[in-house]
C-alpha atoms as a PDB file:
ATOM      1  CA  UNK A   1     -22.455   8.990 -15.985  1.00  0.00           C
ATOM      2  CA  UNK A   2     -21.363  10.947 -19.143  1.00  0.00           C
ATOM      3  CA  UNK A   3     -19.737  14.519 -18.783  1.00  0.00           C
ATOM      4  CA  UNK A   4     -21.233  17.070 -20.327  1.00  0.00           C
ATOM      5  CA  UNK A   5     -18.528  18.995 -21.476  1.00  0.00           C
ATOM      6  CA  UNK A   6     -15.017  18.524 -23.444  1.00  0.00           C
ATOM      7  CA  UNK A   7     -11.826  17.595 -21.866  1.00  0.00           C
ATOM      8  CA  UNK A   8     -10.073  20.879 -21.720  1.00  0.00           C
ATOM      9  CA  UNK A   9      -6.462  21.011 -23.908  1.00  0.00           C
ATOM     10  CA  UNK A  10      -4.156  19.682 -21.719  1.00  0.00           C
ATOM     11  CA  UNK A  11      -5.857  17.895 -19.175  1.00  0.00           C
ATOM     12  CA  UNK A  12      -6.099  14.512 -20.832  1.00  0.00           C
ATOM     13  CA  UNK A  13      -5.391  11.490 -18.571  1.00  0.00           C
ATOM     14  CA  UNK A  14      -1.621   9.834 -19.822  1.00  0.00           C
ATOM     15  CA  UNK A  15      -0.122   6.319 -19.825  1.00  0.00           C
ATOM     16  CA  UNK A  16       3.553   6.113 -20.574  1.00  0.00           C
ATOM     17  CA  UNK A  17       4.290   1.473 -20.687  1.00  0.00           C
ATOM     18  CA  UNK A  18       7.688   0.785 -19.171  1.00  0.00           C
ATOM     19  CA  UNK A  19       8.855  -2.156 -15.964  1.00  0.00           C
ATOM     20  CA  UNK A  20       7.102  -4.048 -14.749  1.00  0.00           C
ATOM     21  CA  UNK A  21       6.860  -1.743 -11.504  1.00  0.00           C
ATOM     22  CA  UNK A  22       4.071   0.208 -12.209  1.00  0.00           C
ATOM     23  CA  UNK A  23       3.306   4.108 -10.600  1.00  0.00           C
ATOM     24  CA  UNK A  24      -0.053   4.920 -10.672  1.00  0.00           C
ATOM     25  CA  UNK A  25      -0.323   9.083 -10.134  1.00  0.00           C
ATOM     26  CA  UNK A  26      -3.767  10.735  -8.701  1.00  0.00           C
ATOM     27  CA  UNK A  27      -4.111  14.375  -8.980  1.00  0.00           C
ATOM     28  CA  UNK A  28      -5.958  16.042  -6.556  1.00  0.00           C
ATOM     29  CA  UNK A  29      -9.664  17.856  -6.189  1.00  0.00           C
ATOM     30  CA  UNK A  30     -10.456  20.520  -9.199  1.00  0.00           C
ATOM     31  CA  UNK A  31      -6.956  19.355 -10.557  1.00  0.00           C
ATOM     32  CA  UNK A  32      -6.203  17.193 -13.554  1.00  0.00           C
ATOM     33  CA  UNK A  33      -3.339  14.949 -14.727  1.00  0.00           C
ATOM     34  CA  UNK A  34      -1.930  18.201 -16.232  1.00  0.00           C
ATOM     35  CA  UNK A  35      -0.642  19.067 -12.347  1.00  0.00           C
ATOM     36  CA  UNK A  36       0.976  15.972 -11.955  1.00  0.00           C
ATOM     37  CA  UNK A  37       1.976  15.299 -15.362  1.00  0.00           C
ATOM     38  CA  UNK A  38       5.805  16.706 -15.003  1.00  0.00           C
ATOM     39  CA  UNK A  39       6.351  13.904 -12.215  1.00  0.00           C
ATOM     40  CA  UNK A  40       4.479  11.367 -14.078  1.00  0.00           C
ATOM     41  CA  UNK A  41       6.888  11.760 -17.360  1.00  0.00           C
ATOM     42  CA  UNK A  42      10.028  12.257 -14.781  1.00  0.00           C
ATOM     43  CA  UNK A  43       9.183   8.804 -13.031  1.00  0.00           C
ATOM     44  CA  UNK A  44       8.430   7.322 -17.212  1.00  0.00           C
ATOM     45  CA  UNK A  45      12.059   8.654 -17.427  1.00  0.00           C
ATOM     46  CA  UNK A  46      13.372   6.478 -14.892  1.00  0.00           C
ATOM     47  CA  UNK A  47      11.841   3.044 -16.492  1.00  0.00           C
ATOM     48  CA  UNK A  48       8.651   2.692 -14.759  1.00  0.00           C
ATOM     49  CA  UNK A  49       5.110   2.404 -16.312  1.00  0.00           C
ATOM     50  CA  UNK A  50       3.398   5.303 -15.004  1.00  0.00           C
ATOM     51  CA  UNK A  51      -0.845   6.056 -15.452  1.00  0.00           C
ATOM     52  CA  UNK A  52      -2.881   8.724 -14.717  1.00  0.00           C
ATOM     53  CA  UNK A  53      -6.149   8.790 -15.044  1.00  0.00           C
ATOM     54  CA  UNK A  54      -8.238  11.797 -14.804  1.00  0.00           C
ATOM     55  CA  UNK A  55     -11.155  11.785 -12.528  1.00  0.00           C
ATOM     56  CA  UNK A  56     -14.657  11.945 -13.239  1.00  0.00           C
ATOM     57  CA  UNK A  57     -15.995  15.539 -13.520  1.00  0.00           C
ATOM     58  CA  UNK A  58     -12.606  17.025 -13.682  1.00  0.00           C
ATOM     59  CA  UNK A  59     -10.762  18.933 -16.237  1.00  0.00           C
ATOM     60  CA  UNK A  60     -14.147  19.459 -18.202  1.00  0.00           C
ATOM     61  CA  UNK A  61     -16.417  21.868 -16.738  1.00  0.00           C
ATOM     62  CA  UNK A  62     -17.607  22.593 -13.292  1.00  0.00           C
ATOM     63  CA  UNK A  63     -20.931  21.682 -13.645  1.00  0.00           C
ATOM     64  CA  UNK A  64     -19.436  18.209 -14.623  1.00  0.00           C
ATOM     65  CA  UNK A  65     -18.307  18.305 -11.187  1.00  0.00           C
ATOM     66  CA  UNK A  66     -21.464  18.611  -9.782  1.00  0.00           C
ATOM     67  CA  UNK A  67     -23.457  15.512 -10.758  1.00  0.00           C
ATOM     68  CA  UNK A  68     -19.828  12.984  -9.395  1.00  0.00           C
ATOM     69  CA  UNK A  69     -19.987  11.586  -6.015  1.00  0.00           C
ATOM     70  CA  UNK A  70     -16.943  11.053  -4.286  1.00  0.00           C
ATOM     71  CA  UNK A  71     -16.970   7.395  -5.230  1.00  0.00           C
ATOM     72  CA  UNK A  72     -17.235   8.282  -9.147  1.00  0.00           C
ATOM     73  CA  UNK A  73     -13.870   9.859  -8.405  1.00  0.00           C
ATOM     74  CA  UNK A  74     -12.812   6.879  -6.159  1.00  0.00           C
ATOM     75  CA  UNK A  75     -13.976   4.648  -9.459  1.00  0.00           C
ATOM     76  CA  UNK A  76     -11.827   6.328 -11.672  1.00  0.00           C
ATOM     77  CA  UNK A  77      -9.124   5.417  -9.620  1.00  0.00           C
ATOM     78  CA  UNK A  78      -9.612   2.037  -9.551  1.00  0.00           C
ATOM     79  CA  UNK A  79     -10.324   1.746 -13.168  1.00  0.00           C
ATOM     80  CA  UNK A  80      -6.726   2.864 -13.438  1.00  0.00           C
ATOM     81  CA  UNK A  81      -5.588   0.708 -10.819  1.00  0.00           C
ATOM     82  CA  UNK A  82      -6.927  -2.657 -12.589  1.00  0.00           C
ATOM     83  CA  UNK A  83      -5.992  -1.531 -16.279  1.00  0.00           C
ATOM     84  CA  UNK A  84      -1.997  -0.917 -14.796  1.00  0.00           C
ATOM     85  CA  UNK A  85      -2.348  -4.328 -13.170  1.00  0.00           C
ATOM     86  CA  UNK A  86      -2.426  -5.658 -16.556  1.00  0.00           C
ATOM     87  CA  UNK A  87       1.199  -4.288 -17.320  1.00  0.00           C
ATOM     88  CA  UNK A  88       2.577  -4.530 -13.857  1.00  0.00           C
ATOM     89  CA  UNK A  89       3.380  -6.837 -11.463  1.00  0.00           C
ATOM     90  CA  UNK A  90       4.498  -4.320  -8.677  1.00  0.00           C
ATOM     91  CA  UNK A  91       2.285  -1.409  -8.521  1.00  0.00           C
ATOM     92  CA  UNK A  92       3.052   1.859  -6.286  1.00  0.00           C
ATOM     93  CA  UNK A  93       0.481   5.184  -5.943  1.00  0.00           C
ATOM     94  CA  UNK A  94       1.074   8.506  -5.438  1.00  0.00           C
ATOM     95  CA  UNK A  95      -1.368  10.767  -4.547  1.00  0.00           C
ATOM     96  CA  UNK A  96      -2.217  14.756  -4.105  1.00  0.00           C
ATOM     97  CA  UNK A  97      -4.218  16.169  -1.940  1.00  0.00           C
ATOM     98  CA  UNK A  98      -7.359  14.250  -2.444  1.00  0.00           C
ATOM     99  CA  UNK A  99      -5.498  12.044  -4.830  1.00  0.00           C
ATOM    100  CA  UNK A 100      -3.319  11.044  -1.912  1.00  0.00           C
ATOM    101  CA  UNK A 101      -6.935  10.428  -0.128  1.00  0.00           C
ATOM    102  CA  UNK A 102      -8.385   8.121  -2.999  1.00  0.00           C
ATOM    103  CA  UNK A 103      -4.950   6.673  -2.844  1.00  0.00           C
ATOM    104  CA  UNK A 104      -5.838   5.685   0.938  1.00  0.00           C
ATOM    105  CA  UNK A 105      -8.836   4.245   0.310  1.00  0.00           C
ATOM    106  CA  UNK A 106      -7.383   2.325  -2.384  1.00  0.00           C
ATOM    107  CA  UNK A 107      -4.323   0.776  -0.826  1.00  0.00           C
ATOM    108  CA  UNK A 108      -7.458  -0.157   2.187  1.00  0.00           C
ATOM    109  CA  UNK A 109      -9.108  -2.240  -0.970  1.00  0.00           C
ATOM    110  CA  UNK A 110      -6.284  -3.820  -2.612  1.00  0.00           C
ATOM    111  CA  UNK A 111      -4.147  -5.101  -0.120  1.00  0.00           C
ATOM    112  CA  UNK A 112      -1.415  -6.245  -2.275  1.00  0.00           C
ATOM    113  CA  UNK A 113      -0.770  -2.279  -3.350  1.00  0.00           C
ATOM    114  CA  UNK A 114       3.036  -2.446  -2.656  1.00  0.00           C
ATOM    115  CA  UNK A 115       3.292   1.200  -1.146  1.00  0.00           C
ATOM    116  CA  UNK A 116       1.579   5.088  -1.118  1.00  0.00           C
ATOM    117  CA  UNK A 117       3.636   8.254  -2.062  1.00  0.00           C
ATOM    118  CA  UNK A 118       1.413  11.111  -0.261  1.00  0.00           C
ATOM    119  CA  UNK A 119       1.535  14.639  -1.168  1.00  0.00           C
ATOM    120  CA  UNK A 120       0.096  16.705   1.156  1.00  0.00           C
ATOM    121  CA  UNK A 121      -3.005  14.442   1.522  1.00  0.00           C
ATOM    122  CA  UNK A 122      -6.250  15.718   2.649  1.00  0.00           C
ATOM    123  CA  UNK A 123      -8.451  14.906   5.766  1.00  0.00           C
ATOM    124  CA  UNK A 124      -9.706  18.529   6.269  1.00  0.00           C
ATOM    125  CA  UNK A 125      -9.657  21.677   4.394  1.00  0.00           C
ATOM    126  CA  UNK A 126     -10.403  23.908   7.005  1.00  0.00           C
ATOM    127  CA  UNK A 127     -11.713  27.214   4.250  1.00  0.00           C
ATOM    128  CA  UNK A 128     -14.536  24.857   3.374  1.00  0.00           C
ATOM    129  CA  UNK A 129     -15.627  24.050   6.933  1.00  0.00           C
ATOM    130  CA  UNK A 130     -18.256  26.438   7.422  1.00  0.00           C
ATOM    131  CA  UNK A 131     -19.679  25.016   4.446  1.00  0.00           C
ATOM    132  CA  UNK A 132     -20.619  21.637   6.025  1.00  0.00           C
ATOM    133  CA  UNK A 133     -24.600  22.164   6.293  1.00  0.00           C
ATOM    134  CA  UNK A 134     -24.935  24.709   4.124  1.00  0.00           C
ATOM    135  CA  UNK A 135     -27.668  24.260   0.761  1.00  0.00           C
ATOM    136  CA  UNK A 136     -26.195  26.982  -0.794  1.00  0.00           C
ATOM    137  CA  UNK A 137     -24.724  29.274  -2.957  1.00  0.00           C
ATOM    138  CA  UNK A 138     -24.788  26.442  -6.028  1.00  0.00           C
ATOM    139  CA  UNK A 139     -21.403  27.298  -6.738  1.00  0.00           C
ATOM    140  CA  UNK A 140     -19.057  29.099  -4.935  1.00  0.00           C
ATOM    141  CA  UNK A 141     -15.951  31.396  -6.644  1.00  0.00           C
ATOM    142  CA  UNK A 142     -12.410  29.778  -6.306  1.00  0.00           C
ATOM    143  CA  UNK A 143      -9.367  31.142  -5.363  1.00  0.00           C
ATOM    144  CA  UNK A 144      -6.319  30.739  -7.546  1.00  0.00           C
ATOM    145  CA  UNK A 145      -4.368  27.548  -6.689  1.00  0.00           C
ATOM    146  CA  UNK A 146      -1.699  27.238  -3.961  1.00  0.00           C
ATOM    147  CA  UNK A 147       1.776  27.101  -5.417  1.00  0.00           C
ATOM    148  CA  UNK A 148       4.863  29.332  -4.181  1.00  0.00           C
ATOM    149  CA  UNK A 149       6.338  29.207  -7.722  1.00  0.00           C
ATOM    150  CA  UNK A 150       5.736  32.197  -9.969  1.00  0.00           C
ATOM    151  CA  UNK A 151       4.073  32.345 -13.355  1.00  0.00           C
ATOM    152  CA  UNK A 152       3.200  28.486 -13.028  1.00  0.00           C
ATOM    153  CA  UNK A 153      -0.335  27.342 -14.405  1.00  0.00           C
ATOM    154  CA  UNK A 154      -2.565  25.246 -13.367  1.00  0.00           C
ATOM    155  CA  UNK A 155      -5.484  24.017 -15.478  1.00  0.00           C
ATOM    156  CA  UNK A 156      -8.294  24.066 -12.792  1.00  0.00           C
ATOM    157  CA  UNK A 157     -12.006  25.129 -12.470  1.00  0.00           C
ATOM    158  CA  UNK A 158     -12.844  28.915 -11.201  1.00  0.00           C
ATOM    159  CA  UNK A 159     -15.605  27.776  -9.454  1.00  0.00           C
ATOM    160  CA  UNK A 160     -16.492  24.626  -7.289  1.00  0.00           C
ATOM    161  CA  UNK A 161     -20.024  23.228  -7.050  1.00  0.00           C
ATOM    162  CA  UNK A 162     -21.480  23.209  -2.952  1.00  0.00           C
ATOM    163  CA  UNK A 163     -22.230  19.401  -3.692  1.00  0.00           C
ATOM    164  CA  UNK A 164     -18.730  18.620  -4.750  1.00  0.00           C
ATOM    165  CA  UNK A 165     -17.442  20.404  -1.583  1.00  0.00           C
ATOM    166  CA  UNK A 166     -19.611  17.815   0.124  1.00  0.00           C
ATOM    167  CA  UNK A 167     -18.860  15.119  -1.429  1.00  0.00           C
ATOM    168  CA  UNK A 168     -14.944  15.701  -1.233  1.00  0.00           C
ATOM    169  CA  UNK A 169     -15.527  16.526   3.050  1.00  0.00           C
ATOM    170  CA  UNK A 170     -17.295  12.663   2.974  1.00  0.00           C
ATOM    171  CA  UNK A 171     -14.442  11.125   1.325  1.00  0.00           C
ATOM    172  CA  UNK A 172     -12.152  12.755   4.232  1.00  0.00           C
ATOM    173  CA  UNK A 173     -14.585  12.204   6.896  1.00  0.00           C
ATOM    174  CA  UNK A 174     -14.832   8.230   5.630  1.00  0.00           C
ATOM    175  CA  UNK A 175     -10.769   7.908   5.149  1.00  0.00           C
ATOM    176  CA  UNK A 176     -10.108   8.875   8.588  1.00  0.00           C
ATOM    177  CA  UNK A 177     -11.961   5.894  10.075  1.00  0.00           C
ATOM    178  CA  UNK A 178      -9.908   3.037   7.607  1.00  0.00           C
ATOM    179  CA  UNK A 179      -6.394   4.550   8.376  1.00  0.00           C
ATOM    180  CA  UNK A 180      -5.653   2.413  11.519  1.00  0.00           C
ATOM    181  CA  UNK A 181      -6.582  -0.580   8.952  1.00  0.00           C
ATOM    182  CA  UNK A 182      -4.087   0.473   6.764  1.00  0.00           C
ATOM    183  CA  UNK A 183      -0.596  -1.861   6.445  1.00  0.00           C
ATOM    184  CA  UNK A 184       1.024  -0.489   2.559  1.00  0.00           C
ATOM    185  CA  UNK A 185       4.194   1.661   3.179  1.00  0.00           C
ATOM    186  CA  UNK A 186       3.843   5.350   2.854  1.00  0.00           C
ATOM    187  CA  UNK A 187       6.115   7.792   2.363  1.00  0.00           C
ATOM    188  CA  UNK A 188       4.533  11.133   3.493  1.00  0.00           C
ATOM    189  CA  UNK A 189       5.565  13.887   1.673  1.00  0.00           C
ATOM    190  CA  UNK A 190       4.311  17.500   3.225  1.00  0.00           C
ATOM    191  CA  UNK A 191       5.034  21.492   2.414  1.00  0.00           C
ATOM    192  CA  UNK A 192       6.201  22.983   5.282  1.00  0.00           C
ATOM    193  CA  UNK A 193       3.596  26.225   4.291  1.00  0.00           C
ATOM    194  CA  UNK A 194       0.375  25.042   2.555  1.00  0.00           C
ATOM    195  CA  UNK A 195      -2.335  27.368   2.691  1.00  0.00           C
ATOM    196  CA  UNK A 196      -5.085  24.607   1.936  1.00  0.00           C
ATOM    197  CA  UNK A 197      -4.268  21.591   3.882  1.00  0.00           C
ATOM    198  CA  UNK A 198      -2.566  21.591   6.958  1.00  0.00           C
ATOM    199  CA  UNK A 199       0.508  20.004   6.687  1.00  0.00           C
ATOM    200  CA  UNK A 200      -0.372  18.281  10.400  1.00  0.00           C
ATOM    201  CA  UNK A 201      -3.130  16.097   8.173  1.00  0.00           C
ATOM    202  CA  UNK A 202       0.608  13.957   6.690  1.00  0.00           C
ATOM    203  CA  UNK A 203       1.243  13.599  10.599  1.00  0.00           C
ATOM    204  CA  UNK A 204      -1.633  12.066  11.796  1.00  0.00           C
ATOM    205  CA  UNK A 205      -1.491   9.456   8.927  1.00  0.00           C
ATOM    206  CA  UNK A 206       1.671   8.267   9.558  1.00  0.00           C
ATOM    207  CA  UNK A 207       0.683   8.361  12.949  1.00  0.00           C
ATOM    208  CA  UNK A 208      -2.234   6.239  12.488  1.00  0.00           C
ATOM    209  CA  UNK A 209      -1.588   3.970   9.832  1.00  0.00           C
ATOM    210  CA  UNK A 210      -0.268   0.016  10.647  1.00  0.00           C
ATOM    211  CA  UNK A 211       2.493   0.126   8.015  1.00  0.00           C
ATOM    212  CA  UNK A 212       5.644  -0.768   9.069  1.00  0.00           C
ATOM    213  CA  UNK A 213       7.386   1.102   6.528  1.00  0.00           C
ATOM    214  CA  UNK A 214       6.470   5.144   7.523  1.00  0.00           C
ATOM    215  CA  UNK A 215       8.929   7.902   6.204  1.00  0.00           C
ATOM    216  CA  UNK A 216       8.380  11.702   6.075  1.00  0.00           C
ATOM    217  CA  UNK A 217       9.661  14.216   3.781  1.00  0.00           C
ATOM    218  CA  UNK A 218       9.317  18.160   4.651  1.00  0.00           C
ATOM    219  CA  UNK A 219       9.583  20.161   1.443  1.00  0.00           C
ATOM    220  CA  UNK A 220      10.349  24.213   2.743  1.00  0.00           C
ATOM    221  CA  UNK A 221      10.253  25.676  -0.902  1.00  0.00           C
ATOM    222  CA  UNK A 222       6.619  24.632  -1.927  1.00  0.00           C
ATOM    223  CA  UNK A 223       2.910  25.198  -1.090  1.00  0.00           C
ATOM    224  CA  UNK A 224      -0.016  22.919  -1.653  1.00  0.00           C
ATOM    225  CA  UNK A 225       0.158  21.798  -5.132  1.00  0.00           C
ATOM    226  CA  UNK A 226       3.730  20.480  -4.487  1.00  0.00           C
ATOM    227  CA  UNK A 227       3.953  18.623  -8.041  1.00  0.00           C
ATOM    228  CA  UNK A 228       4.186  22.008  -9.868  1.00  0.00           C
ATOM    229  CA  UNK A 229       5.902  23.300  -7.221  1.00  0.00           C
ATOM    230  CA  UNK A 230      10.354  24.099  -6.274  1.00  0.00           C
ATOM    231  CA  UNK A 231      10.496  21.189  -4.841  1.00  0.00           C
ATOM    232  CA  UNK A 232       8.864  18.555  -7.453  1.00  0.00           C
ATOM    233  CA  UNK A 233      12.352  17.135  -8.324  1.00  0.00           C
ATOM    234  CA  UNK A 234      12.592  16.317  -4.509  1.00  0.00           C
ATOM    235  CA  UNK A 235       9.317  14.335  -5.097  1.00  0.00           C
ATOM    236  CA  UNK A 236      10.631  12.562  -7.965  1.00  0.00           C
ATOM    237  CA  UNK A 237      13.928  11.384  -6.014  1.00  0.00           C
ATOM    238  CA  UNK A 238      12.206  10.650  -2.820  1.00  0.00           C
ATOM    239  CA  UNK A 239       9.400   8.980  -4.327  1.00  0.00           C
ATOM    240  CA  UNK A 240      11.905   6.648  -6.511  1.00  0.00           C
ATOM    241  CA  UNK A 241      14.353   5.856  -3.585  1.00  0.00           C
ATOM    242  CA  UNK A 242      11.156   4.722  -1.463  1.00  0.00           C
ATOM    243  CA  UNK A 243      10.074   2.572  -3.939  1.00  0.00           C
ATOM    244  CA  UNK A 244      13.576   1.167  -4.948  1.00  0.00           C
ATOM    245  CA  UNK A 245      14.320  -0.215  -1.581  1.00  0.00           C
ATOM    246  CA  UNK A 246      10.886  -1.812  -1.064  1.00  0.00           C
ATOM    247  CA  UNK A 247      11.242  -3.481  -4.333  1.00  0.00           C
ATOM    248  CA  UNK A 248      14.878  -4.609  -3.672  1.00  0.00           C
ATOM    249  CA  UNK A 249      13.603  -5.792  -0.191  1.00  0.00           C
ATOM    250  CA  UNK A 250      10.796  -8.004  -1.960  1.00  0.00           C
ATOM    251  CA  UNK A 251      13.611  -9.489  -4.139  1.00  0.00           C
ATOM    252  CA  UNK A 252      15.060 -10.751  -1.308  1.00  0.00           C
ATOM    253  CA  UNK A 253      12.862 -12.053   0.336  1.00  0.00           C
ATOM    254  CA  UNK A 254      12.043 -14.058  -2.518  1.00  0.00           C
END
């Protein structure tokens, strides 16, 4: 399906080629690489090959938005997925919000997915429950996103299509039924406040999931869109350390 509409400055998707351990990032739902770009170029910094793609209907116009299903943005993932297999022999995702839902999914798919960073991944967003059966308004107004920091932008649409709501409640609806099938490690990485997803969602994955690797990180400086957030430099350590030792372990087991 072609977009409609110009990528907006900024929210380009970005590929930076380093190791061979790859880090592929997923922004989240009305977001673009431009909210995860600072701990994309931070983990580029540290040696390893980091992509980001951006998903279909996002970052262009919300009317784009409107004609994706939930498996256009699941596509786009996976797209990304196979192109950094090409460079990579190890490959790790992180994930936002719905990013860190995709990145569910995906891990489900692709067994050999060597571990999940999750950043306050979604299964509900209770402010768009009432919307469940509802045919309308077309588009509903959005509020501005959820991040404690001051003065920081977010490139992001002002409204959000009824369908896309939809589509992104199926996505959360259909991820909570794979978890228990679910074996990668995952480091679960939650706000302690986030006004958009509760932060119990990270609980009940690391509950559920099979993985035998399961760590949790609390950040208390940070709301939902943690990667723009206080406490991003938290991300970036915790997210490298995670994926240091479970390369090291694989190493030695070799």
């Amino acid at each position: 399906m072609a977009e409609a509409y110009p990528v907006i400055e900024g929210a380009e998707e970005f590929f930076f080629k380093g190791s061979e351990v790859g880090v592929l990032i997923s922004h989240g739902f009305l977001g673009t690489p431009q909210s995860v770009r600072y701990i994309g170029e931070e983990f580029a910094s540290l040696g390893y090959s980091v992509l980001c793609p951006r998903l279909q209907g996002h970052g262009t116009h919300y009317e784009d938005l409107e004609a994706c299903s939930y498996q256009d943005w699941f596509s786009s993932l996976e797209k990304a997925y196979l192109q950094l297999k090409q460079h990579c022999s190890h490959i790790f995702v992180i994930g936002q919000s719905m990013g860190g839902t995709l990145s569910l999914r995906l891990a489900h798919r692709y067994k050999e997915i060597k571990g999940l960073v999750l950043i306050n991944a979604a299964l509900q967003v209770p402010a768009y429950e009432y919307l469940k059966d509802q045919v309308e308004p077309r588009f509903l107004d959005e509020s501005d996103p959820d991040i404690h920091e001051e003065g920081v932008h977010e490139i992001t649409y002002s409204k959000v299509p009824l369908k896309a709501v939809h589509e992104l409640q199926n996505v959360m609806k259909g991820t909570l039924s794979i978890l228990p099938e679910i074996e990668s490690p995952v480091l679960g990485i939650r706000s302690s406040v986030d006004h958009v997803v509760p932060p119990a969602n990270t609980d009940y994955i690391l509950q559920t999931v099979q993985s035998t690797t399961k760590e949790r990180l609390v950040l208390e400086n940070s709301f939902h869109v943690a990667s723009m957030d206080y406490d991003k430099d938290q991300i970036v350590k915790s997210g490298h350390l995670f994926i240091q030792q479970i390369v090291a372990k694989e190493l030695v087991l070799k």
